[in-house]
C-alpha atoms as a PDB file:
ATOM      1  CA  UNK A   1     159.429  33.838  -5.264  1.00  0.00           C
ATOM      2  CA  UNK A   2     157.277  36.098  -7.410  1.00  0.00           C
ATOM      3  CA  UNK A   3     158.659  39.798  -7.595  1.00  0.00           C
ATOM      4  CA  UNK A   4     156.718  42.809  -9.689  1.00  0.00           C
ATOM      5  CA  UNK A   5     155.152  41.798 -12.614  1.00  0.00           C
ATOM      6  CA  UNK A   6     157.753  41.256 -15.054  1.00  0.00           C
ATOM      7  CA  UNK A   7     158.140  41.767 -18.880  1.00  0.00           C
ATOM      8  CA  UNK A   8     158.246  38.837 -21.303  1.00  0.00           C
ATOM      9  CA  UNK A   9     161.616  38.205 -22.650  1.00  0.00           C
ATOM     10  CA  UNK A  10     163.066  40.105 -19.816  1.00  0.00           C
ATOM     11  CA  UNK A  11     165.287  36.656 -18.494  1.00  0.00           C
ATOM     12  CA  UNK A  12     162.446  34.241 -17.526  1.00  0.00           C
ATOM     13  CA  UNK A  13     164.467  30.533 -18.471  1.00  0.00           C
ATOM     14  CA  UNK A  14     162.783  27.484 -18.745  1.00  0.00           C
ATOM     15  CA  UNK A  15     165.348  24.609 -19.583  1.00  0.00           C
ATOM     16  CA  UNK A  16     168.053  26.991 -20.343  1.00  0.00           C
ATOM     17  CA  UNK A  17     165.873  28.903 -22.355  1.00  0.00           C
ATOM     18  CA  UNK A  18     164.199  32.784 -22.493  1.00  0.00           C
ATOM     19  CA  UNK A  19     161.047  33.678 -22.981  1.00  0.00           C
ATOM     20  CA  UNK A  20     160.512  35.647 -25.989  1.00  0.00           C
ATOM     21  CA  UNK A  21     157.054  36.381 -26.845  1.00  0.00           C
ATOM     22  CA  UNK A  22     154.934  39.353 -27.737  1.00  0.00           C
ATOM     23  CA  UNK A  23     152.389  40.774 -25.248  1.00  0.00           C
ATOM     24  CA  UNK A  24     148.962  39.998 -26.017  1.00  0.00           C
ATOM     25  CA  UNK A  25     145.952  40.767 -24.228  1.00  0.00           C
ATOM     26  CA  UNK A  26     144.607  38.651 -21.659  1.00  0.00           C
ATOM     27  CA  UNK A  27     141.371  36.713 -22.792  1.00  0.00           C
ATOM     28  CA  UNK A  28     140.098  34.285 -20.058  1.00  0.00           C
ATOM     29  CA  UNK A  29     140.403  30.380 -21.816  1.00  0.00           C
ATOM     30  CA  UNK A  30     139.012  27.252 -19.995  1.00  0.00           C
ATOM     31  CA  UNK A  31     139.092  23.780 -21.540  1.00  0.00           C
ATOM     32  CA  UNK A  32     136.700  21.667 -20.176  1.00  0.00           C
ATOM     33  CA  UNK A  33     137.719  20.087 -16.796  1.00  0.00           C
ATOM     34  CA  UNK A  34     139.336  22.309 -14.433  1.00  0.00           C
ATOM     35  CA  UNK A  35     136.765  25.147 -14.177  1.00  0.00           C
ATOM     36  CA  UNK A  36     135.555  27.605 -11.751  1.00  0.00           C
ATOM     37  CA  UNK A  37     132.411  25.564 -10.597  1.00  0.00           C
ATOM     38  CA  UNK A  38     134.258  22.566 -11.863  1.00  0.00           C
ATOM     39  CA  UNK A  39     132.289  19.903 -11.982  1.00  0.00           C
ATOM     40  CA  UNK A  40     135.219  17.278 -13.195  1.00  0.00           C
ATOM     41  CA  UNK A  41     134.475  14.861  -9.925  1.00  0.00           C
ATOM     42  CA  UNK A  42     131.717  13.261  -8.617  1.00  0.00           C
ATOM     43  CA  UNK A  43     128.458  14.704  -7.720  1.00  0.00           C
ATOM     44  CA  UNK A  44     128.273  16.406  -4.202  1.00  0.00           C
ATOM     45  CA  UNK A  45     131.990  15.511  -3.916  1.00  0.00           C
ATOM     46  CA  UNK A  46     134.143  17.965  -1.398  1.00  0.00           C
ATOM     47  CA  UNK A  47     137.083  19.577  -3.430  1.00  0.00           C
ATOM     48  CA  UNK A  48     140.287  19.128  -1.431  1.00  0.00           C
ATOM     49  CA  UNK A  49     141.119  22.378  -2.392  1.00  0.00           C
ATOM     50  CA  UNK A  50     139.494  24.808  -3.721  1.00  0.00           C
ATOM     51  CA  UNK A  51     140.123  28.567  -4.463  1.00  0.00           C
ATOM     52  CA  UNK A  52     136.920  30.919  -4.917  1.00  0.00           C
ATOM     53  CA  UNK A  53     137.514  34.181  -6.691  1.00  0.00           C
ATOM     54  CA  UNK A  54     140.966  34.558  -4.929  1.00  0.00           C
ATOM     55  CA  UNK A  55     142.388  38.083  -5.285  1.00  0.00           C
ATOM     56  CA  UNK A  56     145.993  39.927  -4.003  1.00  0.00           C
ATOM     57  CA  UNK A  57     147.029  43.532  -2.793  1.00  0.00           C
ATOM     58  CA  UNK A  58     149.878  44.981  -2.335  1.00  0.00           C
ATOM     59  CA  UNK A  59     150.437  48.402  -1.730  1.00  0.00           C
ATOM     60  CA  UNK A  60     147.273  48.869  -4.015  1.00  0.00           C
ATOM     61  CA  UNK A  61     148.912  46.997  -6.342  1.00  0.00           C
ATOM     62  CA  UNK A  62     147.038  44.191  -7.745  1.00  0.00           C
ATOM     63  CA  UNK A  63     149.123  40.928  -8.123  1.00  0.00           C
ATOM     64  CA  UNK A  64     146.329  38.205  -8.162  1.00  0.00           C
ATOM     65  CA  UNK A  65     143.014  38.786  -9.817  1.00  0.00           C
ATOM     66  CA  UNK A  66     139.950  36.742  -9.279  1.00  0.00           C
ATOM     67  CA  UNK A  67     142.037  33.355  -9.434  1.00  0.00           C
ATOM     68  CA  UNK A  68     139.082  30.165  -9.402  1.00  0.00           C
ATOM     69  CA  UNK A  69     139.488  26.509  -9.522  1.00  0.00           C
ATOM     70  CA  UNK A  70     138.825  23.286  -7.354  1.00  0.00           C
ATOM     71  CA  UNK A  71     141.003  20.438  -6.981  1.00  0.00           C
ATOM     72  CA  UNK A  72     139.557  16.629  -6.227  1.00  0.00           C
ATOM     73  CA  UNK A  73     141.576  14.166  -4.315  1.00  0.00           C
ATOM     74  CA  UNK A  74     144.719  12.848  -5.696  1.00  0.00           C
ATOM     75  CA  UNK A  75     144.809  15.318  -8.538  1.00  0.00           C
ATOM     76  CA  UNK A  76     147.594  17.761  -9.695  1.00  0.00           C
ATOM     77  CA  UNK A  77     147.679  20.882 -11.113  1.00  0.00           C
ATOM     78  CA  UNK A  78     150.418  22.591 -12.756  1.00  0.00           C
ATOM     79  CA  UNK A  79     150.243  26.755 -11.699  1.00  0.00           C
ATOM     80  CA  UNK A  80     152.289  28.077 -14.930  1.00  0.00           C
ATOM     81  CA  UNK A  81     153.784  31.774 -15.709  1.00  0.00           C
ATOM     82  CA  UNK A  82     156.859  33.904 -16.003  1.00  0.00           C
ATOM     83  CA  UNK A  83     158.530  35.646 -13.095  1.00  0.00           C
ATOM     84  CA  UNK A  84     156.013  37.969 -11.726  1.00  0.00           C
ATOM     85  CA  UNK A  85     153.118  36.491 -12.738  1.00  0.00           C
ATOM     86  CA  UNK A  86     151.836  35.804  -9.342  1.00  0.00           C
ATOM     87  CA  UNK A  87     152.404  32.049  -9.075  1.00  0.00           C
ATOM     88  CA  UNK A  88     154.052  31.887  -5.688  1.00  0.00           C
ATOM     89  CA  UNK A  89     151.269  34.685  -4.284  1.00  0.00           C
ATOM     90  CA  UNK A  90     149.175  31.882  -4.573  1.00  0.00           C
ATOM     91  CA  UNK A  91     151.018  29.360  -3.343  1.00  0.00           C
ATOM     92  CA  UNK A  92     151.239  31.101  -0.187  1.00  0.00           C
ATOM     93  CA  UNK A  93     147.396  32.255   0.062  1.00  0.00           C
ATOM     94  CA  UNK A  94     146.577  27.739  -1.131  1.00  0.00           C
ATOM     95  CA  UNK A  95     149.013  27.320   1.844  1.00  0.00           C
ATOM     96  CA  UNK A  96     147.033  29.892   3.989  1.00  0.00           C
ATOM     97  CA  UNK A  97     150.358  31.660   4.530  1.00  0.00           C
ATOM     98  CA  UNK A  98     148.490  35.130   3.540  1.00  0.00           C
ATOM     99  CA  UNK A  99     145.566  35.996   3.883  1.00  0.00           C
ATOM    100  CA  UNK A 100     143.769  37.069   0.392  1.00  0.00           C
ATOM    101  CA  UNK A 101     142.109  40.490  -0.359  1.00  0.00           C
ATOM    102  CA  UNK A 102     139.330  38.729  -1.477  1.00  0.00           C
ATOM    103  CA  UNK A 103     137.723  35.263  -1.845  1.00  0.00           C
ATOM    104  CA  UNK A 104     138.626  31.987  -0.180  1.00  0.00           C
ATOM    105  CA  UNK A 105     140.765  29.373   0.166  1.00  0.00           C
ATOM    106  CA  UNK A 106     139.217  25.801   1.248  1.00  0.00           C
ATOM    107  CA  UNK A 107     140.785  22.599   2.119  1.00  0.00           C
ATOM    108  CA  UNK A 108     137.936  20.027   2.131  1.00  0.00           C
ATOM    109  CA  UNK A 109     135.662  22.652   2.588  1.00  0.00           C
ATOM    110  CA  UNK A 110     136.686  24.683   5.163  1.00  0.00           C
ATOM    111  CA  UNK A 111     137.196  28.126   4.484  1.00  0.00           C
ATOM    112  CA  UNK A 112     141.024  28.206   5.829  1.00  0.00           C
ATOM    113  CA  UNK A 113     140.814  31.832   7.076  1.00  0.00           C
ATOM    114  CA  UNK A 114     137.971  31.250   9.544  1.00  0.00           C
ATOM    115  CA  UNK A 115     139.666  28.353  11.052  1.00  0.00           C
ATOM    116  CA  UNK A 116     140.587  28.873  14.989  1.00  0.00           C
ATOM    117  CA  UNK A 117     144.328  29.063  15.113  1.00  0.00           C
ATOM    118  CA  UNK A 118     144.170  25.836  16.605  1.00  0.00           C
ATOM    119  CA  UNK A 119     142.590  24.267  14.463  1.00  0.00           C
ATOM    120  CA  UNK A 120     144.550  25.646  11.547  1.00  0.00           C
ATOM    121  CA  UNK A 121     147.320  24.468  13.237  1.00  0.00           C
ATOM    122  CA  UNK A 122     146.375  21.057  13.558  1.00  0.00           C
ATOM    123  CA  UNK A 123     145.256  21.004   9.967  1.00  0.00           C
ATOM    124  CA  UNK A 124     148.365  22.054   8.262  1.00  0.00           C
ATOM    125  CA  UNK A 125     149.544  18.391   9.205  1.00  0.00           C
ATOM    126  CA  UNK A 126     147.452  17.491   5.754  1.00  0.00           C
ATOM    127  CA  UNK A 127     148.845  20.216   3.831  1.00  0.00           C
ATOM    128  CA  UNK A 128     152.874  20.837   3.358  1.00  0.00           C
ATOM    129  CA  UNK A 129     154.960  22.720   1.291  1.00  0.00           C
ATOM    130  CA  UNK A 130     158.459  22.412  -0.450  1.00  0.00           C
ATOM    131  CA  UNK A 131     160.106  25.363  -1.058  1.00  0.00           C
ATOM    132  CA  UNK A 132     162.518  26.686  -3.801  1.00  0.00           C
ATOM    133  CA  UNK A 133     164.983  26.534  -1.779  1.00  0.00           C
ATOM    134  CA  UNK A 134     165.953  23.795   0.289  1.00  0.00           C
ATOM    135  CA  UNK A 135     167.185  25.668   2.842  1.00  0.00           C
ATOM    136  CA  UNK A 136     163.921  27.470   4.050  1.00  0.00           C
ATOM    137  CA  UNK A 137     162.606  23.907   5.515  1.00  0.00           C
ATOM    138  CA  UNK A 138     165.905  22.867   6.765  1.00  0.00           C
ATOM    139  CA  UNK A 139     167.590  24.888   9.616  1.00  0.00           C
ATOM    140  CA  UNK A 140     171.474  24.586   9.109  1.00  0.00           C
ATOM    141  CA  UNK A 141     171.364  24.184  12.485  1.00  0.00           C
ATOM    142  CA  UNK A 142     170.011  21.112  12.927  1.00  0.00           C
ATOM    143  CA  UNK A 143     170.702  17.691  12.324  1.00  0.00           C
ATOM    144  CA  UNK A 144     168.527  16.746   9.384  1.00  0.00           C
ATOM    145  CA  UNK A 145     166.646  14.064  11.267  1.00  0.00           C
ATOM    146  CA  UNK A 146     165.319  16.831  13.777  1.00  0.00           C
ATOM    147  CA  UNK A 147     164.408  19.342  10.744  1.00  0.00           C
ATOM    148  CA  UNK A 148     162.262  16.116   9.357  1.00  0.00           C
ATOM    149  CA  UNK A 149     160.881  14.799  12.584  1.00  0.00           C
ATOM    150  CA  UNK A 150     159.677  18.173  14.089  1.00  0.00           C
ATOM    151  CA  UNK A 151     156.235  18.283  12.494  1.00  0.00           C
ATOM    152  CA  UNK A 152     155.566  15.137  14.136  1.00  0.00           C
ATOM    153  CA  UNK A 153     155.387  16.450  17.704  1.00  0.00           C
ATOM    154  CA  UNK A 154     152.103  18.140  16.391  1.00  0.00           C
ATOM    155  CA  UNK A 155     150.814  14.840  15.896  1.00  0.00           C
ATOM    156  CA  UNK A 156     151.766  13.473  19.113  1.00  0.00           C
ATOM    157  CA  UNK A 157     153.866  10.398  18.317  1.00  0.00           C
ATOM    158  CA  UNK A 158     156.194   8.670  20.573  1.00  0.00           C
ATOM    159  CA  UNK A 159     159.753   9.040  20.010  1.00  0.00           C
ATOM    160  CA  UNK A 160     159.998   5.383  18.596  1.00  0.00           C
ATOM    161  CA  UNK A 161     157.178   6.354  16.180  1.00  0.00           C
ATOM    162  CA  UNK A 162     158.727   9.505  14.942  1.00  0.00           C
ATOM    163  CA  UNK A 163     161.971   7.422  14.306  1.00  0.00           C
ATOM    164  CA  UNK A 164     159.936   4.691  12.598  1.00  0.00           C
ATOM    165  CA  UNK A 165     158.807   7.373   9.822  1.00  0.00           C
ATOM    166  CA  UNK A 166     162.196   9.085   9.761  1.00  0.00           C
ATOM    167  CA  UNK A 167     163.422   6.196   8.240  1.00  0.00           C
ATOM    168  CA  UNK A 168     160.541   5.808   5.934  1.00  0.00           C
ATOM    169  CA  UNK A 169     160.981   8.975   4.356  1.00  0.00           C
ATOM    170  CA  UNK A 170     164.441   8.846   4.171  1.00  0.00           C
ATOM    171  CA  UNK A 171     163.600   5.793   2.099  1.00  0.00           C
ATOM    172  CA  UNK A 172     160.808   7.248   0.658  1.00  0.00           C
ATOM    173  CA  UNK A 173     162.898  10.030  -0.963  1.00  0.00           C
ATOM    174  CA  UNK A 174     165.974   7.322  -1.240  1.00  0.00           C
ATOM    175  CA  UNK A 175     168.576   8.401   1.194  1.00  0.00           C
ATOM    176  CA  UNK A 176     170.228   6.406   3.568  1.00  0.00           C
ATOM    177  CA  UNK A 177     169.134   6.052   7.187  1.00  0.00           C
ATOM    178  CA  UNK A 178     172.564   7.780   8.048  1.00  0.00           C
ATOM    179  CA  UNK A 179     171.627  10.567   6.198  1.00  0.00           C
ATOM    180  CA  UNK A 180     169.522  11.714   9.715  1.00  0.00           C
ATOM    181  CA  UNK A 181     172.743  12.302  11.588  1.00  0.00           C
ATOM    182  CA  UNK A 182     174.161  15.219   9.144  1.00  0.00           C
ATOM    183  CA  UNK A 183     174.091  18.527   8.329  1.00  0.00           C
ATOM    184  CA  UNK A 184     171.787  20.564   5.659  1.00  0.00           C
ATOM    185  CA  UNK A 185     175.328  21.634   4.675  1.00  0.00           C
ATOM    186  CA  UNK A 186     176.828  18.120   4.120  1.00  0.00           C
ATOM    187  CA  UNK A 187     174.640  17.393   1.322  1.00  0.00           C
ATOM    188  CA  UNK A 188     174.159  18.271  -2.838  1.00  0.00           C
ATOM    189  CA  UNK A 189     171.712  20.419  -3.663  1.00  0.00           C
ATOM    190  CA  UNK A 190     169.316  17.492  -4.851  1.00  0.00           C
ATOM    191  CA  UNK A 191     169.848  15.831  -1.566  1.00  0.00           C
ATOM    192  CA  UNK A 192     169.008  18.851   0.043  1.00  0.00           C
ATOM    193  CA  UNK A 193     166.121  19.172  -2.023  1.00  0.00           C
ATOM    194  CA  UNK A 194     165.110  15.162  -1.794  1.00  0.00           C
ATOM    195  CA  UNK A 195     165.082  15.857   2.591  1.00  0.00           C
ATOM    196  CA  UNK A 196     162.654  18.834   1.831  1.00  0.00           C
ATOM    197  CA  UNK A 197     160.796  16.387   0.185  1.00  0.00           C
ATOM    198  CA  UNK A 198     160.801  14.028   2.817  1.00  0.00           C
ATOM    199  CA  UNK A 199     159.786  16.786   5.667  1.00  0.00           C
ATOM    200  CA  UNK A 200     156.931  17.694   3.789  1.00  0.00           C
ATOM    201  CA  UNK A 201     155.744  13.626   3.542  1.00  0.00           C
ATOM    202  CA  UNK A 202     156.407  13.233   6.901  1.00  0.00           C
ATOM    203  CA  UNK A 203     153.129  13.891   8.529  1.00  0.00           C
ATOM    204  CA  UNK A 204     151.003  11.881   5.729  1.00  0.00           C
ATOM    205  CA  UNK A 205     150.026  15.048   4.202  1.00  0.00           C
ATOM    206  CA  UNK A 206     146.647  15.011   1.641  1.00  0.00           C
ATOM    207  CA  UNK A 207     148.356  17.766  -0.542  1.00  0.00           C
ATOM    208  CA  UNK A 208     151.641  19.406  -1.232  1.00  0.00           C
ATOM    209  CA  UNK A 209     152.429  22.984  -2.542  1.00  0.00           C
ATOM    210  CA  UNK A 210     155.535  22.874  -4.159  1.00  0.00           C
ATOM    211  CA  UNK A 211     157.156  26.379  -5.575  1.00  0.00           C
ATOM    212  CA  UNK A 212     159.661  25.849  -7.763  1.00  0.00           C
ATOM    213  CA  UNK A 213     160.691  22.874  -6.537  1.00  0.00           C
ATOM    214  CA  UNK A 214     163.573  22.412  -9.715  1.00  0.00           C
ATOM    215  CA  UNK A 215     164.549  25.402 -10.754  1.00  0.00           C
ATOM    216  CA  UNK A 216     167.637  25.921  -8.362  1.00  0.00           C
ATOM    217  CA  UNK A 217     168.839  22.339  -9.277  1.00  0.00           C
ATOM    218  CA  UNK A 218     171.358  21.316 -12.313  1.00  0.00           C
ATOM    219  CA  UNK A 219     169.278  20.121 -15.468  1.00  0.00           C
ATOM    220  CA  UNK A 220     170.636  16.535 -14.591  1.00  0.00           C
ATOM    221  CA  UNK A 221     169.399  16.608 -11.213  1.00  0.00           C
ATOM    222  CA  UNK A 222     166.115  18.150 -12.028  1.00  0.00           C
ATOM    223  CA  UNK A 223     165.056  14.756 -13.608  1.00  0.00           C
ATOM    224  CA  UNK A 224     166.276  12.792 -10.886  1.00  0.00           C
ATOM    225  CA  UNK A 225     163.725  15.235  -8.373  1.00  0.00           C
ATOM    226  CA  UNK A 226     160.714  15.497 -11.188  1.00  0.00           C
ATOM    227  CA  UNK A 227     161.016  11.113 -11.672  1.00  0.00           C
ATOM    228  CA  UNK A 228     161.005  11.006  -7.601  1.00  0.00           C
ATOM    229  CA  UNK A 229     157.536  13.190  -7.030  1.00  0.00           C
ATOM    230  CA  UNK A 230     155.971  11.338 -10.195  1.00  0.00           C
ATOM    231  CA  UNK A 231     156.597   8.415  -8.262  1.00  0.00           C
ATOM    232  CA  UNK A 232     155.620   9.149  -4.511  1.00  0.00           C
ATOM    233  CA  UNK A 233     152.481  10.748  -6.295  1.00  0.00           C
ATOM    234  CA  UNK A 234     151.420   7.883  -7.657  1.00  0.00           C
ATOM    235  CA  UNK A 235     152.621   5.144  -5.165  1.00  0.00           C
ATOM    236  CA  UNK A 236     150.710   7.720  -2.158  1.00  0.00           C
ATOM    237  CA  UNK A 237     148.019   9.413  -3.622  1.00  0.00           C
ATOM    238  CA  UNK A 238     148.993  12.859  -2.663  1.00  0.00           C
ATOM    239  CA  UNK A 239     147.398  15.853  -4.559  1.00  0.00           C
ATOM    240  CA  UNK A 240     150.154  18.167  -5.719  1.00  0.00           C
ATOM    241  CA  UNK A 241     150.244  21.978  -6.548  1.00  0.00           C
ATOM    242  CA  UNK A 242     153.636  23.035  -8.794  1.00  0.00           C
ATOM    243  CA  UNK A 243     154.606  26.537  -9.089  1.00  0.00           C
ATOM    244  CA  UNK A 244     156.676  26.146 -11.801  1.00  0.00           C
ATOM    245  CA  UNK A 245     158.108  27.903 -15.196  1.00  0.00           C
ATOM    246  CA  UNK A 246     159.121  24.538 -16.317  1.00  0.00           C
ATOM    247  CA  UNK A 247     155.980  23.435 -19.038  1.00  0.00           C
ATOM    248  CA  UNK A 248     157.740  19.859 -19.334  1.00  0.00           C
ATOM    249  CA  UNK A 249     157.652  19.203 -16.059  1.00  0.00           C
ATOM    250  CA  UNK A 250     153.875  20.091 -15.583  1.00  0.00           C
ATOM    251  CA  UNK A 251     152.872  18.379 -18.920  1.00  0.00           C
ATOM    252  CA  UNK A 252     154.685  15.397 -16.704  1.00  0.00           C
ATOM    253  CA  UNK A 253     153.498  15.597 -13.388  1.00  0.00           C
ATOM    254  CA  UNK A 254     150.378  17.169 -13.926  1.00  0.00           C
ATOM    255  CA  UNK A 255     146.288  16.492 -14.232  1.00  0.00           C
ATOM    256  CA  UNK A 256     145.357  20.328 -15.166  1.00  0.00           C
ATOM    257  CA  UNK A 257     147.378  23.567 -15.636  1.00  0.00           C
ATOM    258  CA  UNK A 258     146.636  26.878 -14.537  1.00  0.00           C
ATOM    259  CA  UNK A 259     148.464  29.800 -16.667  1.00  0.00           C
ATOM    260  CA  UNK A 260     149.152  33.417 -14.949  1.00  0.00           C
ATOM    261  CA  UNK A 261     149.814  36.452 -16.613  1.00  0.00           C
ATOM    262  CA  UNK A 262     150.194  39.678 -14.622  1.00  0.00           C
ATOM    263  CA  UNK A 263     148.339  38.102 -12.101  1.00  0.00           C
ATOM    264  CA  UNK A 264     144.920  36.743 -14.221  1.00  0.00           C
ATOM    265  CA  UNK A 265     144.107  33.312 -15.343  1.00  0.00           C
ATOM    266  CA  UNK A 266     144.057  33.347 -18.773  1.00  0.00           C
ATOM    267  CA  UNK A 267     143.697  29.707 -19.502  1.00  0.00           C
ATOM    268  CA  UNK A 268     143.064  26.907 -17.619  1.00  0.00           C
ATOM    269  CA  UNK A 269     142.050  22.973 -18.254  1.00  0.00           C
ATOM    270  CA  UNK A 270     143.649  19.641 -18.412  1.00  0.00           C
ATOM    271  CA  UNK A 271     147.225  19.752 -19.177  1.00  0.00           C
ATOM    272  CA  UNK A 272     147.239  17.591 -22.032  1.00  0.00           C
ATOM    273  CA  UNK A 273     144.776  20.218 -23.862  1.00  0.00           C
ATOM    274  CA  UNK A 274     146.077  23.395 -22.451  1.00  0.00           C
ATOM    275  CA  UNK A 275     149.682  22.302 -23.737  1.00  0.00           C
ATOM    276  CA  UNK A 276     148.749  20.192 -26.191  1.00  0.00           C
ATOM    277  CA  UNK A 277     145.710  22.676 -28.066  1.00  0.00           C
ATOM    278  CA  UNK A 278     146.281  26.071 -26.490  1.00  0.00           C
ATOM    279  CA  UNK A 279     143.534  29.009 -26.873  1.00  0.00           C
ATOM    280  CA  UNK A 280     145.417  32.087 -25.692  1.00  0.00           C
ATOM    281  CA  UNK A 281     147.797  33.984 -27.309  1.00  0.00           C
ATOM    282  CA  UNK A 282     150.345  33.703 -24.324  1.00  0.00           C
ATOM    283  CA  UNK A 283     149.958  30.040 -23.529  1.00  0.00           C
ATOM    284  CA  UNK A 284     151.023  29.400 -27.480  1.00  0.00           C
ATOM    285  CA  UNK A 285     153.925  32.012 -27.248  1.00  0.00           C
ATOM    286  CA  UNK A 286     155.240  30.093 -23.942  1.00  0.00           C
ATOM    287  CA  UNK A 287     155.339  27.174 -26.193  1.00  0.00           C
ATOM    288  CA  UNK A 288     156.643  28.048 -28.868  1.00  0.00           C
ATOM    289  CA  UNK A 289     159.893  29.811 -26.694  1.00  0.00           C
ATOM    290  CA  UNK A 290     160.300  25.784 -26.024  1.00  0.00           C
ATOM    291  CA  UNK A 291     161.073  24.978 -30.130  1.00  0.00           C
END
């Protein structure tokens, strides 16, 4: 998770390496596409999500600032910074976790904060998250198969069809049906990480938050994980947020990236052009830490 707003160069690693860039000023860069009245989807289409003029305080500290964009259906966007930078506030005010300063969140619409609790409730079926850490989905406690199956109460399933979509996620995320019947403890960390995976898909969800979702995994077994939700994205049509450090990864997994610094968006746009043709000082010095 996010801590104070950090220095560049200060131990930020991104494939085993540092970040090591100057510190220029922020200067607000959009390519065309992922804007703040967006208008990348069809006319009079509902964003799935959508954050309007989001803002953060802590403390009277300011960690998010006026943080815009809308997300269509089956899109992916790619929320990019160093340690600090405010990506996993975010995550937790997309994932109406928090409650923002100022602005809204909106999941088809719907201005999450002035949902009833019920109806919140009900909602988060559609939108999951996958944590860092595996651990934070999974209680140690528990049997996997009851950590992955316990959403699905909300959704009032029978017993037999709870078990019928415990095995499809365990396939889903390509573990063994056997795999239900063990520990959090008895697995890797990937494994661990592939049964977050298949918590959060276990509901049908429209859109996952994920924050993090390789870093805490060997470089080998980050592949394996980043090839896996490439695949489920594409084979179910889920939207996906990434919190991530990781540029390859977004420039693989994602439609549009979002860059942080200190809290402010200082670029945002498709992420073949923010990557590919970057505007802003600090997108090009994330870059070029990658050579």
């Amino acid at each position: 998770m996010d801590g104070a707003p950090g220095v560049l160069g200060g131990g930020a690693m991104t494939q085993g390496r540092a970040w090591s860039t100057g510190s220029p000023q922020p200067q607000p860069h959009r390519h065309p596409g992922l804007q703040e009245p967006a208008e990348p989807h069809a006319a009079g289409a509902t964003p799935l999500l959508e954050a309007d003029d989001v803002a953060q305080r802590y403390a009277g500290r300011d960690v998010l600032r006026r943080v815009s964009f809308r997300l269509a259906a089956g899109e992916s966007l790619g929320i990019i910074g160093e340690s600090g930078a405010g990506k996993s506030t975010l995550a937790r005010l997309l994932m109406a976790l928090e409650r923002p300063s100022q602005g809204h969140v909106r999941w088809s619409g719907d201005d999450v904060n002035a949902l009833p609790a019920a109806v919140l409730r009900a909602r988060r079926a559609r939108v999951q998250m996958v944590f860092q850490d595996p651990y934070s989905s999974l209680d140690p406690r528990w049997r996997v198969g009851r950590s992955i199956t316990e959403p699905l109460h909300l959704l009032r399933m029978t017993a037999d069809e709870r078990q019928q979509r415990l095995h499809e996620v365990l396939a889903a995320v390509q573990l063994e049906p056997d795999a239900a019947e063990r520990f959090p403890h008895q697995f890797s960390g990937g494994q661990r990480q592939r049964l977050a995976i298949a918590r959060a898909l276990a509901t049908r969800p429209a859109l996952i938050v994920a924050d993090e979702p390789l870093s805490a995994l060997d470089v080998s077994v980050q592949a394996q994980i980043l090839v896996l939700l490439r695949d489920l994205q594409r084979r179910e049509g889920i939207s996906l947020v990434m919190v991530s450090h990781d540029l390859p990864a977004v420039e693989v997994l994602c439609d549009h990236a979002l860059v942080l610094r200190h809290g402010e968006v200082v670029e945002q746009g498709p992420t073949r052009a923010v990557l590919g043709d970057p505007r802003h000082a600090y997108t090009q010095a994330l870059l070029a830490a990658l050579a």
